[in-house]
N, C-alpha and C. Protein backbone atom coordinates (compact mmCIF):
# COMPACT_ATOMS: atom_id res chain seq x y z
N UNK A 1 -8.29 -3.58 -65.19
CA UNK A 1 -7.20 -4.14 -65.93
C UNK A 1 -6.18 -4.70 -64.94
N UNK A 2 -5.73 -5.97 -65.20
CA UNK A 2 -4.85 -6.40 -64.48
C UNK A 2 -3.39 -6.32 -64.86
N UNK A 3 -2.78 -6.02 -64.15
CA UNK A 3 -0.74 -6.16 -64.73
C UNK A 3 -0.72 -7.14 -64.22
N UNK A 4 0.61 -7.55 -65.25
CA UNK A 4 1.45 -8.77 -64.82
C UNK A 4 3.03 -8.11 -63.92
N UNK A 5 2.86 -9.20 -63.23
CA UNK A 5 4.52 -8.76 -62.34
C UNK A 5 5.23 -9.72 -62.47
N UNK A 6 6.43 -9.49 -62.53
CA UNK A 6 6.96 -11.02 -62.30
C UNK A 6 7.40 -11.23 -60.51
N UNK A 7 6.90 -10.78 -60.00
CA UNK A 7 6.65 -11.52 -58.20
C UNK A 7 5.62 -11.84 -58.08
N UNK A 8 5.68 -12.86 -57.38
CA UNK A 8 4.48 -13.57 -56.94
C UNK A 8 3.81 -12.85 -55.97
N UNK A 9 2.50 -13.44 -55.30
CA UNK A 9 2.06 -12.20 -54.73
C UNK A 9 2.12 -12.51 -52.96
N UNK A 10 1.98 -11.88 -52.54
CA UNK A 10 2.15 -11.83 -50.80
C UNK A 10 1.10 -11.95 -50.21
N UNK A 11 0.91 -13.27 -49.37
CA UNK A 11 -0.43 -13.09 -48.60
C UNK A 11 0.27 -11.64 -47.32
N UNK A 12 -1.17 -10.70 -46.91
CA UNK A 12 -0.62 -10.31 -45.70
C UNK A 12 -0.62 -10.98 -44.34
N UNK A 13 0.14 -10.29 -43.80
CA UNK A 13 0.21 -11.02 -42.44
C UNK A 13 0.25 -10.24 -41.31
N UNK A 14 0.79 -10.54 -40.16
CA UNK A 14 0.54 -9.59 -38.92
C UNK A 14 2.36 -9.47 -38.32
N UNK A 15 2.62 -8.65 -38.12
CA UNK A 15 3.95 -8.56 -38.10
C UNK A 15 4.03 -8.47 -36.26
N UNK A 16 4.60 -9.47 -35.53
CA UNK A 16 4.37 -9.56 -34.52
C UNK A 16 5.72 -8.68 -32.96
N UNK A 17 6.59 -8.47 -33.64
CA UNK A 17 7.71 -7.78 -33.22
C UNK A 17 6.64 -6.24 -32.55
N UNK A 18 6.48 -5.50 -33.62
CA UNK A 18 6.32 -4.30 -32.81
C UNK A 18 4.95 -4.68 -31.89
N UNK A 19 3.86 -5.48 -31.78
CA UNK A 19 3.16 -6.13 -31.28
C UNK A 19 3.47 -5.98 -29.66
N UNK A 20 5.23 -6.62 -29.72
CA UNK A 20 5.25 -7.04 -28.69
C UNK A 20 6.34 -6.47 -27.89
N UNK A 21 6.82 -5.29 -28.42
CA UNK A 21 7.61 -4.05 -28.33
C UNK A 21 6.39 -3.10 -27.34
N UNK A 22 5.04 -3.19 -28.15
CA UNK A 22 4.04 -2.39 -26.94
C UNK A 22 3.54 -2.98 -26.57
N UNK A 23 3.25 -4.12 -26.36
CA UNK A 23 3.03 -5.09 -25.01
C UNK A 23 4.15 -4.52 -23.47
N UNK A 24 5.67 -5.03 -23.97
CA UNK A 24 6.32 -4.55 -22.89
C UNK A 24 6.38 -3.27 -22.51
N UNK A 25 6.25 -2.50 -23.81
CA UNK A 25 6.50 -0.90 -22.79
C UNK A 25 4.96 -0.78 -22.27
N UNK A 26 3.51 -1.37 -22.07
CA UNK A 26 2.32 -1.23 -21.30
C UNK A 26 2.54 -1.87 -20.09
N UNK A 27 3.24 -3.21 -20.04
CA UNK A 27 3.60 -3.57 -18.97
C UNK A 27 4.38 -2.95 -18.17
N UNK A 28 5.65 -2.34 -18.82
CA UNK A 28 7.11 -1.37 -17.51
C UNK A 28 5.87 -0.05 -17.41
N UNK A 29 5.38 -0.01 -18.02
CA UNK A 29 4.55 1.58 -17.54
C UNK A 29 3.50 1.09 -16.34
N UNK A 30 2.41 -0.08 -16.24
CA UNK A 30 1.83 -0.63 -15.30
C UNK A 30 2.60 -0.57 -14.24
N UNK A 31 3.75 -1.57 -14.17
CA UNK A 31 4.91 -1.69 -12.85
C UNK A 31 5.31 -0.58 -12.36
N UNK A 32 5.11 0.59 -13.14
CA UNK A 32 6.03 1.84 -12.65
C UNK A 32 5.01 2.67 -11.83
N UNK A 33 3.66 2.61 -12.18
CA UNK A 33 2.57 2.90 -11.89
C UNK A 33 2.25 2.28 -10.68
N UNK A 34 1.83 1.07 -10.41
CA UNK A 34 1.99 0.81 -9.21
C UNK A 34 2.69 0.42 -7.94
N UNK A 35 3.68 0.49 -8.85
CA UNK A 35 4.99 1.06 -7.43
C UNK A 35 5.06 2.27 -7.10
N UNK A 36 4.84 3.36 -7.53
CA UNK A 36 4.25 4.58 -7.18
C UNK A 36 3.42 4.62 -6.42
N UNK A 37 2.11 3.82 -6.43
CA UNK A 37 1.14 3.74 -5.72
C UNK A 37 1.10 3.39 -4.04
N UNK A 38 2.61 2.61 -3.79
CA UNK A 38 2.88 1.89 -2.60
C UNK A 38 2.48 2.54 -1.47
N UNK A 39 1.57 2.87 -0.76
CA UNK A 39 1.67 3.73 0.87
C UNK A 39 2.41 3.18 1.94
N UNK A 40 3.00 4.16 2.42
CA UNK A 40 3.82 3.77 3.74
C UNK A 40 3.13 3.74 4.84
N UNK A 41 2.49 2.40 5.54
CA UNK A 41 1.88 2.37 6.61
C UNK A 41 2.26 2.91 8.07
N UNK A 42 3.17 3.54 8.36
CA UNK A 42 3.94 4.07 9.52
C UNK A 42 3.58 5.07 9.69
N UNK A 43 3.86 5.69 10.69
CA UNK A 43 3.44 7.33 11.38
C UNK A 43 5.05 7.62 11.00
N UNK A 44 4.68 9.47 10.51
CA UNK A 44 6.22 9.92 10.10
C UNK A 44 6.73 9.64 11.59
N UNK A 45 8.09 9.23 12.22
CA UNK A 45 9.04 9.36 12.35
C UNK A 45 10.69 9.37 12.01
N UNK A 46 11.49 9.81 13.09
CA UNK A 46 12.65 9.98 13.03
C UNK A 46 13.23 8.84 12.99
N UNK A 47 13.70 8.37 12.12
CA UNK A 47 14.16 6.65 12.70
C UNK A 47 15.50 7.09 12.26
N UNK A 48 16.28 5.83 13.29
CA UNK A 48 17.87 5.93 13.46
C UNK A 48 18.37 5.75 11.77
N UNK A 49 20.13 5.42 12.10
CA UNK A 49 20.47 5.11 10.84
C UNK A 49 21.17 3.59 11.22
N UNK A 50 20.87 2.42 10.40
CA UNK A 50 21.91 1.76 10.20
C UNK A 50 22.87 1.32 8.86
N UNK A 51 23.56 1.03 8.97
CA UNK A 51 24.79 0.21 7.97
C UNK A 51 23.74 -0.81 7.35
N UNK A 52 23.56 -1.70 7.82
CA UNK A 52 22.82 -3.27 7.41
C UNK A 52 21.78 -2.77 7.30
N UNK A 53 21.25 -1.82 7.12
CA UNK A 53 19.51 -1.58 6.79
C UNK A 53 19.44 -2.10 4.93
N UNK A 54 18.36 -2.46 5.06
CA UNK A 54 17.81 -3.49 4.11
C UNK A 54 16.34 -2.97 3.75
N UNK A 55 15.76 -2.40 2.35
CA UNK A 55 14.64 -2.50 2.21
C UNK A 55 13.88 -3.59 2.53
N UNK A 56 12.94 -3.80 2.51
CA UNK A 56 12.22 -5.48 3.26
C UNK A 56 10.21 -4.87 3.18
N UNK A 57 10.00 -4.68 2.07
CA UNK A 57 8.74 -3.94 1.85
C UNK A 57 7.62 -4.76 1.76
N UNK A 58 6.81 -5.67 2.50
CA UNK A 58 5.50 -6.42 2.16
C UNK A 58 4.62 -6.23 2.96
N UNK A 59 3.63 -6.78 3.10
CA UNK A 59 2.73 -6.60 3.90
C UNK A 59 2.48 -6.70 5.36
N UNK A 60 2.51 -5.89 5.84
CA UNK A 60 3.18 -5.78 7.04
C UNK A 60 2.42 -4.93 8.20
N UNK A 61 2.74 -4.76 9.51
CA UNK A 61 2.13 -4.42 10.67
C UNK A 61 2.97 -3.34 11.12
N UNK A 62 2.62 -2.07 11.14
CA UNK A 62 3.69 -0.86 11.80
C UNK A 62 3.09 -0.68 13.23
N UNK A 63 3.97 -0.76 13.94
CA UNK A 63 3.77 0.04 15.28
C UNK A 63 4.86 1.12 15.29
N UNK A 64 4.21 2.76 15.93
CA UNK A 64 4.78 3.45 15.71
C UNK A 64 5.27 4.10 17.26
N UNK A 65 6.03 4.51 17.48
CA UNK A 65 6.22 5.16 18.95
C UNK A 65 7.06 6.49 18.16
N UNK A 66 6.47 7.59 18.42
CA UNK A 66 6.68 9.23 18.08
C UNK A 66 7.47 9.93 19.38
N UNK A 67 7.85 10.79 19.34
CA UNK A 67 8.86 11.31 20.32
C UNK A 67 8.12 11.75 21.74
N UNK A 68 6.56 12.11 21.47
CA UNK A 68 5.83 12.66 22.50
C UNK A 68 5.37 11.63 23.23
N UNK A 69 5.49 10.33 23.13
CA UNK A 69 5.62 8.76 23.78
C UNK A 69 3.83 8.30 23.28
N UNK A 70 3.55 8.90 22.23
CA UNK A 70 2.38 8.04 21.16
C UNK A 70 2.42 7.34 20.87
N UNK A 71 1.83 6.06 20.72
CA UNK A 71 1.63 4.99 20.56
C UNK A 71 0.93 4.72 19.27
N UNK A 72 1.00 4.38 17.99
CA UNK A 72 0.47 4.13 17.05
C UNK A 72 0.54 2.34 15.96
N UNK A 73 -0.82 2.14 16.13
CA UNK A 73 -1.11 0.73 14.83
C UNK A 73 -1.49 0.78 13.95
N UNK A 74 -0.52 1.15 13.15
CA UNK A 74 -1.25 1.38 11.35
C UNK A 74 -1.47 2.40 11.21
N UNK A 75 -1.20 3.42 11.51
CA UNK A 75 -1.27 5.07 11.84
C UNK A 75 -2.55 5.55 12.90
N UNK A 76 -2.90 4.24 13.45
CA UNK A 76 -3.84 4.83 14.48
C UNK A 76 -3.48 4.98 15.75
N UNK A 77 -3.88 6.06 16.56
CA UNK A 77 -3.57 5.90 17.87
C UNK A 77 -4.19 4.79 18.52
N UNK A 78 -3.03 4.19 19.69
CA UNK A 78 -3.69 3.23 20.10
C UNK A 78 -3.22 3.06 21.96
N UNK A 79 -3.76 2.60 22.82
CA UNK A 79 -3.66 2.24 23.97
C UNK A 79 -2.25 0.85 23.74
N UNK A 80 -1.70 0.85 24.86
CA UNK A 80 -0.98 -0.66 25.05
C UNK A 80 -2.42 -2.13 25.14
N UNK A 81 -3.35 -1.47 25.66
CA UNK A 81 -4.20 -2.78 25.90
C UNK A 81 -4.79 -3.35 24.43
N UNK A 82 -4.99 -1.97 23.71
CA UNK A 82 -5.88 -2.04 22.46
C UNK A 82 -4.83 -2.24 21.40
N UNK A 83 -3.55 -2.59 21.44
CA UNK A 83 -1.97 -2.93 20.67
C UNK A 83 -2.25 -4.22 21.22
N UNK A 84 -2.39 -4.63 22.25
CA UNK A 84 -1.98 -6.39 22.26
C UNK A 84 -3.52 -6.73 21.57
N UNK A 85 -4.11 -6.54 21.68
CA UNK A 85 -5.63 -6.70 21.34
C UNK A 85 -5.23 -7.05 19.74
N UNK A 86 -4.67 -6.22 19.15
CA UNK A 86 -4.90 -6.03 17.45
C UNK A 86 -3.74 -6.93 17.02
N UNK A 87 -2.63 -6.80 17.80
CA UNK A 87 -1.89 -8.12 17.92
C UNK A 87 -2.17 -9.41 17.45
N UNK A 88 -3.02 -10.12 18.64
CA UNK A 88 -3.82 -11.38 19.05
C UNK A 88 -4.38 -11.53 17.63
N UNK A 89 -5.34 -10.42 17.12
CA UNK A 89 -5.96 -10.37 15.88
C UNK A 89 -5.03 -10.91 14.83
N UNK A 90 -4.40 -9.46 14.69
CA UNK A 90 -3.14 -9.62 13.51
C UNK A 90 -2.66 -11.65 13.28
N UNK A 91 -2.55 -12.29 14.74
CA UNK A 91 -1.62 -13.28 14.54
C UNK A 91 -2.95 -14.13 14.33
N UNK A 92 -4.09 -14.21 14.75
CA UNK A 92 -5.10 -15.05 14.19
C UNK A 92 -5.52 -15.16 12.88
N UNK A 93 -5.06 -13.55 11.73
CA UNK A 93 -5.59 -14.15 10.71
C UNK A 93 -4.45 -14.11 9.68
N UNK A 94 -3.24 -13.84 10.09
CA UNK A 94 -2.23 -14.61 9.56
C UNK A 94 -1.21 -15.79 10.04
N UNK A 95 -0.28 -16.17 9.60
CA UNK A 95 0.19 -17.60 9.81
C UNK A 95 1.02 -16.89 10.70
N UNK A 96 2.37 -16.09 9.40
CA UNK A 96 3.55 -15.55 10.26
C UNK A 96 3.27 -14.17 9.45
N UNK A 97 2.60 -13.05 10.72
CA UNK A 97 2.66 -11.69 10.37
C UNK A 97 4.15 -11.43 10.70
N UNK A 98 4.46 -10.11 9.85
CA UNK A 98 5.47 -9.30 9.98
C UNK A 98 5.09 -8.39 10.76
N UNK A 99 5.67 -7.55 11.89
CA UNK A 99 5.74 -6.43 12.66
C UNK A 99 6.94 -5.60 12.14
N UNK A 100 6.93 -4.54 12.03
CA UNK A 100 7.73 -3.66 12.06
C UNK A 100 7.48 -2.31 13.03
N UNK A 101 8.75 -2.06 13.85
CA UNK A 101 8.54 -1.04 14.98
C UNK A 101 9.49 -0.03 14.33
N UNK A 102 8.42 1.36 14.01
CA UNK A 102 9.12 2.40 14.01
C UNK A 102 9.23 3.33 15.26
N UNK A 103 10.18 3.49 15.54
CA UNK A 103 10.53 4.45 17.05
C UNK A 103 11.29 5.55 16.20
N UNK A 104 11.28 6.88 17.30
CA UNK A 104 11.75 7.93 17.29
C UNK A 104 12.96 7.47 17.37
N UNK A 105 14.46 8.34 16.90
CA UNK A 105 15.16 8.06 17.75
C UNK A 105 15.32 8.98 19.36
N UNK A 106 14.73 9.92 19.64
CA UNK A 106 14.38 10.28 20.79
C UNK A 106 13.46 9.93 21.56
N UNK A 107 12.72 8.16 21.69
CA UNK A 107 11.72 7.59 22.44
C UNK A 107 12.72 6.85 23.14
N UNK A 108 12.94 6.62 24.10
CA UNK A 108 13.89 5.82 25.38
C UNK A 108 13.80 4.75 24.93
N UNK A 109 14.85 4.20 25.03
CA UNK A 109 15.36 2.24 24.70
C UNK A 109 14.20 1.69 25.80
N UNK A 110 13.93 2.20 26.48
CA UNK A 110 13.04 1.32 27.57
C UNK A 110 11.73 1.06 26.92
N UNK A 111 11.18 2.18 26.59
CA UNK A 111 9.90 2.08 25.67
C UNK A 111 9.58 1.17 24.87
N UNK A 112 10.65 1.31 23.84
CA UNK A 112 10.99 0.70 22.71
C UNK A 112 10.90 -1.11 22.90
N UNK A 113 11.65 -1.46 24.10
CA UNK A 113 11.63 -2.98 24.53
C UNK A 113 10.56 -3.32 25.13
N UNK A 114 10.03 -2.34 25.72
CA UNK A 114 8.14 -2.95 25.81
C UNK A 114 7.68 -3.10 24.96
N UNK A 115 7.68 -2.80 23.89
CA UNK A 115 6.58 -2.47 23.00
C UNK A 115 7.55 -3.86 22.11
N UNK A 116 8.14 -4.01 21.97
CA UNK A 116 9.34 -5.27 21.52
C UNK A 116 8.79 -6.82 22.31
N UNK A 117 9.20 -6.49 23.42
CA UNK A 117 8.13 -7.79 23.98
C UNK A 117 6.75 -8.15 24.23
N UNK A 118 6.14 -6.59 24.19
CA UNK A 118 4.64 -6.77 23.84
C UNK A 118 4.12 -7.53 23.07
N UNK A 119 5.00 -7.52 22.08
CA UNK A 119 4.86 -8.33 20.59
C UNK A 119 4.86 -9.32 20.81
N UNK A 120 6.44 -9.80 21.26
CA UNK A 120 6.86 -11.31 21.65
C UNK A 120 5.33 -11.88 22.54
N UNK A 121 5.72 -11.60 23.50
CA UNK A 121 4.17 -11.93 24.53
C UNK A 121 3.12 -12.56 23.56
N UNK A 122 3.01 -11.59 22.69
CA UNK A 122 1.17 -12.21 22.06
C UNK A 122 1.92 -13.39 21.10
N UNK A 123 3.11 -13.62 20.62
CA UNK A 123 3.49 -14.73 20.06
C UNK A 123 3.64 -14.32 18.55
N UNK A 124 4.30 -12.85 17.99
CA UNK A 124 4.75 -12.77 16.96
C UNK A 124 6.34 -13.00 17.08
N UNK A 125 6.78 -13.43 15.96
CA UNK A 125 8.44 -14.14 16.21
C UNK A 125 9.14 -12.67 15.12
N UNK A 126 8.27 -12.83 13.86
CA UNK A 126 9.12 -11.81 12.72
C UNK A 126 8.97 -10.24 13.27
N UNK A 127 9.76 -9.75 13.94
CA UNK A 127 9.63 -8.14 14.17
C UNK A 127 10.97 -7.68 13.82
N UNK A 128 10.79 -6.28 13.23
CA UNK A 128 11.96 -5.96 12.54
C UNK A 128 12.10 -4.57 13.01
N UNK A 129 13.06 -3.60 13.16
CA UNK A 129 12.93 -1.97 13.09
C UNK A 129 13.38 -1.10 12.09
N UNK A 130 12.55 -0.39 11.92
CA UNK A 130 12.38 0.26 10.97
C UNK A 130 13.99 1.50 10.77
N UNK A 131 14.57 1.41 10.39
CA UNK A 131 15.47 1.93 9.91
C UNK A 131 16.15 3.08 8.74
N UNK A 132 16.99 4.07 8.65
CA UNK A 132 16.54 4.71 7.01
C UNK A 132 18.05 4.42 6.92
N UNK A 133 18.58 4.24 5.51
CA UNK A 133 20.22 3.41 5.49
C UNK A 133 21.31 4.53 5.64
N UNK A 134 22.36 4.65 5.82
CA UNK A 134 23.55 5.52 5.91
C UNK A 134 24.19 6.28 4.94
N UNK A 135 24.05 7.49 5.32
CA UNK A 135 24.46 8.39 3.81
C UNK A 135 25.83 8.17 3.74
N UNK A 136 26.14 7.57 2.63
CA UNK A 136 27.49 7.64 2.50
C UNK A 136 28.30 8.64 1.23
N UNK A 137 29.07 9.76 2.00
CA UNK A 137 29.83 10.71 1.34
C UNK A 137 30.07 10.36 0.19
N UNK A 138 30.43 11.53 -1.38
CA UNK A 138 31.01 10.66 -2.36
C UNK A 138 32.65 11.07 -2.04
């Protein structure tokens, strides 16, 4: 049996709002997810503090110098000969690699500027040091 209504009748449809309400919250949950995921390519050290320190996070080249005067590329131990070596590499199969030098702050400024012009030498220009920023009191 059919009734009569007096409304006409409604095609259905797809209501696209909440659609796209969980679209974005799958996406901020993805982003949150793999920023979590990020590994820090560096050997733990002590690094200084500065004022002007700047996150600056991409893909990038760590050399590490540890307090016991270790030498590390990418968390591997490495020789000075076998550092310019991976260098040379590094700059052959990118255009402009990034270096970043993490030092102790108890590894001697002297160290530190070898391993600074080591770099220069093989012909990387972008080298940066690794830094953690300044606690500031409330």
């Amino acid at each position: 049996m059919k009734l009569s209504t007096p409304y006409p009748p409604k095609k259905p449809r797809i209501e696209l709002i909440p659609l796209i309400d969980v679209m974005f919250f799958l996406l901020a949950s993805f982003i949150f997810v793999s920023l979590s995921m990020v590994q820090h390519r560096g050997i733990r050290v002590d690094v200084p503090q500065a004022a002007a320190s700047q996150p600056d996070r991409h893909d990038y080249f760590a050399i590490s110098l540890t307090a016991d005067g270790k030498l590390y590329a990418n968390k591997r131990l490495v020789s000075e000969q076998e550092l310019r070596r991976e260098l040379a590499a590094l700059l052959g199969r990118e255009k402009e690699p990034r270096v970043y030098i993490n030092a102790d702050r108890r590894v001697p400024h002297g160290e530190v500027i070898a391993v600074l012009d080591l770099a220069r030498r093989t012909g990387i220009n972008k080298i940066a040091f690794e830094t953690k920023p300044v606690q500031v009191g409330p």
